[in-house]
C-alpha atoms as a PDB file:
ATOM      1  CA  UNK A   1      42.348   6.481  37.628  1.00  0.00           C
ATOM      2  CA  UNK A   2      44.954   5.002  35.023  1.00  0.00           C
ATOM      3  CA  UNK A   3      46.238   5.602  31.840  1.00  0.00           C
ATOM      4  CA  UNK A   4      47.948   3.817  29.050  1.00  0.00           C
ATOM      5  CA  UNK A   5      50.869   5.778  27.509  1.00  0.00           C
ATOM      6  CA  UNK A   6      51.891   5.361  24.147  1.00  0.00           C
ATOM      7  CA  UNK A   7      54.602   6.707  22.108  1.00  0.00           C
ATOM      8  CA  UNK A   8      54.332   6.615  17.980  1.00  0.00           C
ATOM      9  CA  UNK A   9      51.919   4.737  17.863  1.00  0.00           C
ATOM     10  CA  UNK A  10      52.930   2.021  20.079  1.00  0.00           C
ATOM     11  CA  UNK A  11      51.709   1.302  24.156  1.00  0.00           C
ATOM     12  CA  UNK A  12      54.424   1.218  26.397  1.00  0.00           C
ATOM     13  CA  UNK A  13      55.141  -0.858  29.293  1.00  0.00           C
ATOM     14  CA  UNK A  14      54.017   1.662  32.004  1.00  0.00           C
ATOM     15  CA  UNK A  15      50.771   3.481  32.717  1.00  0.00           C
ATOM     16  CA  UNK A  16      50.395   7.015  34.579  1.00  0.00           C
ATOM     17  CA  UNK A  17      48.285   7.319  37.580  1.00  0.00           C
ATOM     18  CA  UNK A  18      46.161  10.565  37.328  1.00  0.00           C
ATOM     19  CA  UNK A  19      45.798  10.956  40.766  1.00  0.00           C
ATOM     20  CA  UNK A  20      49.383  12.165  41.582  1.00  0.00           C
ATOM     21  CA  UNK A  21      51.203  11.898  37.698  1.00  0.00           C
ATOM     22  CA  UNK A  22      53.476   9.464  38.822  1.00  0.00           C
ATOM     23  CA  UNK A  23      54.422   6.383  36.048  1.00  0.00           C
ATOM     24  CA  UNK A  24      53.997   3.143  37.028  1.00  0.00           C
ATOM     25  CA  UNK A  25      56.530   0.739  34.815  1.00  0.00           C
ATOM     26  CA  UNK A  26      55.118  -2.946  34.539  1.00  0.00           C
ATOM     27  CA  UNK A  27      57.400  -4.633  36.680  1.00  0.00           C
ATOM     28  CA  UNK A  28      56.119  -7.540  39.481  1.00  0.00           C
ATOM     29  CA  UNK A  29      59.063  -6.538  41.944  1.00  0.00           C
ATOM     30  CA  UNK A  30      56.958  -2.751  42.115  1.00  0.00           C
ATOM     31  CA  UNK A  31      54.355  -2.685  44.422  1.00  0.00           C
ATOM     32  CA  UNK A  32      52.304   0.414  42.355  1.00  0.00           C
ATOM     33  CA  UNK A  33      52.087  -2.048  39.583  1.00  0.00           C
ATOM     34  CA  UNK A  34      50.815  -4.519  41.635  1.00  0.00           C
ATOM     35  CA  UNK A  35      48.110  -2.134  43.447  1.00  0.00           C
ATOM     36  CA  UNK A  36      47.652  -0.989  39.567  1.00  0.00           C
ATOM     37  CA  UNK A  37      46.236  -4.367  38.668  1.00  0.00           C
ATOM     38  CA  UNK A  38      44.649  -5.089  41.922  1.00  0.00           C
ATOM     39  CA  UNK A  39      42.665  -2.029  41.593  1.00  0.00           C
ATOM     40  CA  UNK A  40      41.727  -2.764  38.082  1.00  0.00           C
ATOM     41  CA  UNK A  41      40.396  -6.222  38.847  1.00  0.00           C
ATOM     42  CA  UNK A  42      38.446  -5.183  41.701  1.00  0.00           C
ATOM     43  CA  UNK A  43      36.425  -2.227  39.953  1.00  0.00           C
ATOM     44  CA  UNK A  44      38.234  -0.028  42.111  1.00  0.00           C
ATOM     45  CA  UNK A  45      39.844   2.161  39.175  1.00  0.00           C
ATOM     46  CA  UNK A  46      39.500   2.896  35.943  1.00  0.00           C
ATOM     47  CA  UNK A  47      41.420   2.599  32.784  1.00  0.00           C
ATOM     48  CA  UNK A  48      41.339   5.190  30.128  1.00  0.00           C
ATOM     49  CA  UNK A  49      43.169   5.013  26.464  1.00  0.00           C
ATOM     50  CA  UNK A  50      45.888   6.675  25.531  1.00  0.00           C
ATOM     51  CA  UNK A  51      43.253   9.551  23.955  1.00  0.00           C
ATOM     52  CA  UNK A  52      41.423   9.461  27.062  1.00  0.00           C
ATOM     53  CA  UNK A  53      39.105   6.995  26.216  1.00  0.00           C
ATOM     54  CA  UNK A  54      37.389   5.176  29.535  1.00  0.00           C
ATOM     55  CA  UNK A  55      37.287   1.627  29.041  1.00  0.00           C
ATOM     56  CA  UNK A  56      35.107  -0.316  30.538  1.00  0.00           C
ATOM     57  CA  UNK A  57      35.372  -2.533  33.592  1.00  0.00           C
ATOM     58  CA  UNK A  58      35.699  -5.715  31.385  1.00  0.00           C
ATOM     59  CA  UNK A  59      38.299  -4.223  28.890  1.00  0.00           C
ATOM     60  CA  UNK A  60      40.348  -3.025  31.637  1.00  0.00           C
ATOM     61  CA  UNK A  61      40.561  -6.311  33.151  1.00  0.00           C
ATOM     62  CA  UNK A  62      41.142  -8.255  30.141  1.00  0.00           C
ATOM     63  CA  UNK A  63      44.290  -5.326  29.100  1.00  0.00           C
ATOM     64  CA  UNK A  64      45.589  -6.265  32.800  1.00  0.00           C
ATOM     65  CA  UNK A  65      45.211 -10.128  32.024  1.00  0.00           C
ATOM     66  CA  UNK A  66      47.843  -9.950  29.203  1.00  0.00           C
ATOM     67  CA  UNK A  67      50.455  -7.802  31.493  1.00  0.00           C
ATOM     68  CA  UNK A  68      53.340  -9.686  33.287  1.00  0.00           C
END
């Protein structure tokens, strides 16, 4: 499980990964971020909101779509 961070008001360019708290910067050289939006477009994590909102399968793919 994933989730967006945002700062006043504004998503960064990470996400934190619930299962061990680590943050996961949107880079292609980092192979988390890559597993990040493997996972996601396989249906084999979710996404949540920065409030904690779970978003669905389709949302979550098309947030990963408009990442680098």
């Amino acid at each position: 499980m994933y989730k967006q961070i945002q700062e006043k008001g504004v998503l960064l360019n990470m996400v934190r990964d619930l299962e061990n708290e680590s943050i996961i910067p949107f880079d292609p050289a980092n192979v988390d971020y890559e597993k990040f939006k493997y996972q996601i477009n396989r249906d084999e994590a979710q996404l949540e909101t920065p409030d904690g909102v779970l978003m669905t399968p389709e949302e979550a793919k098309a947030y990963v779509a408009t990442l680098p």
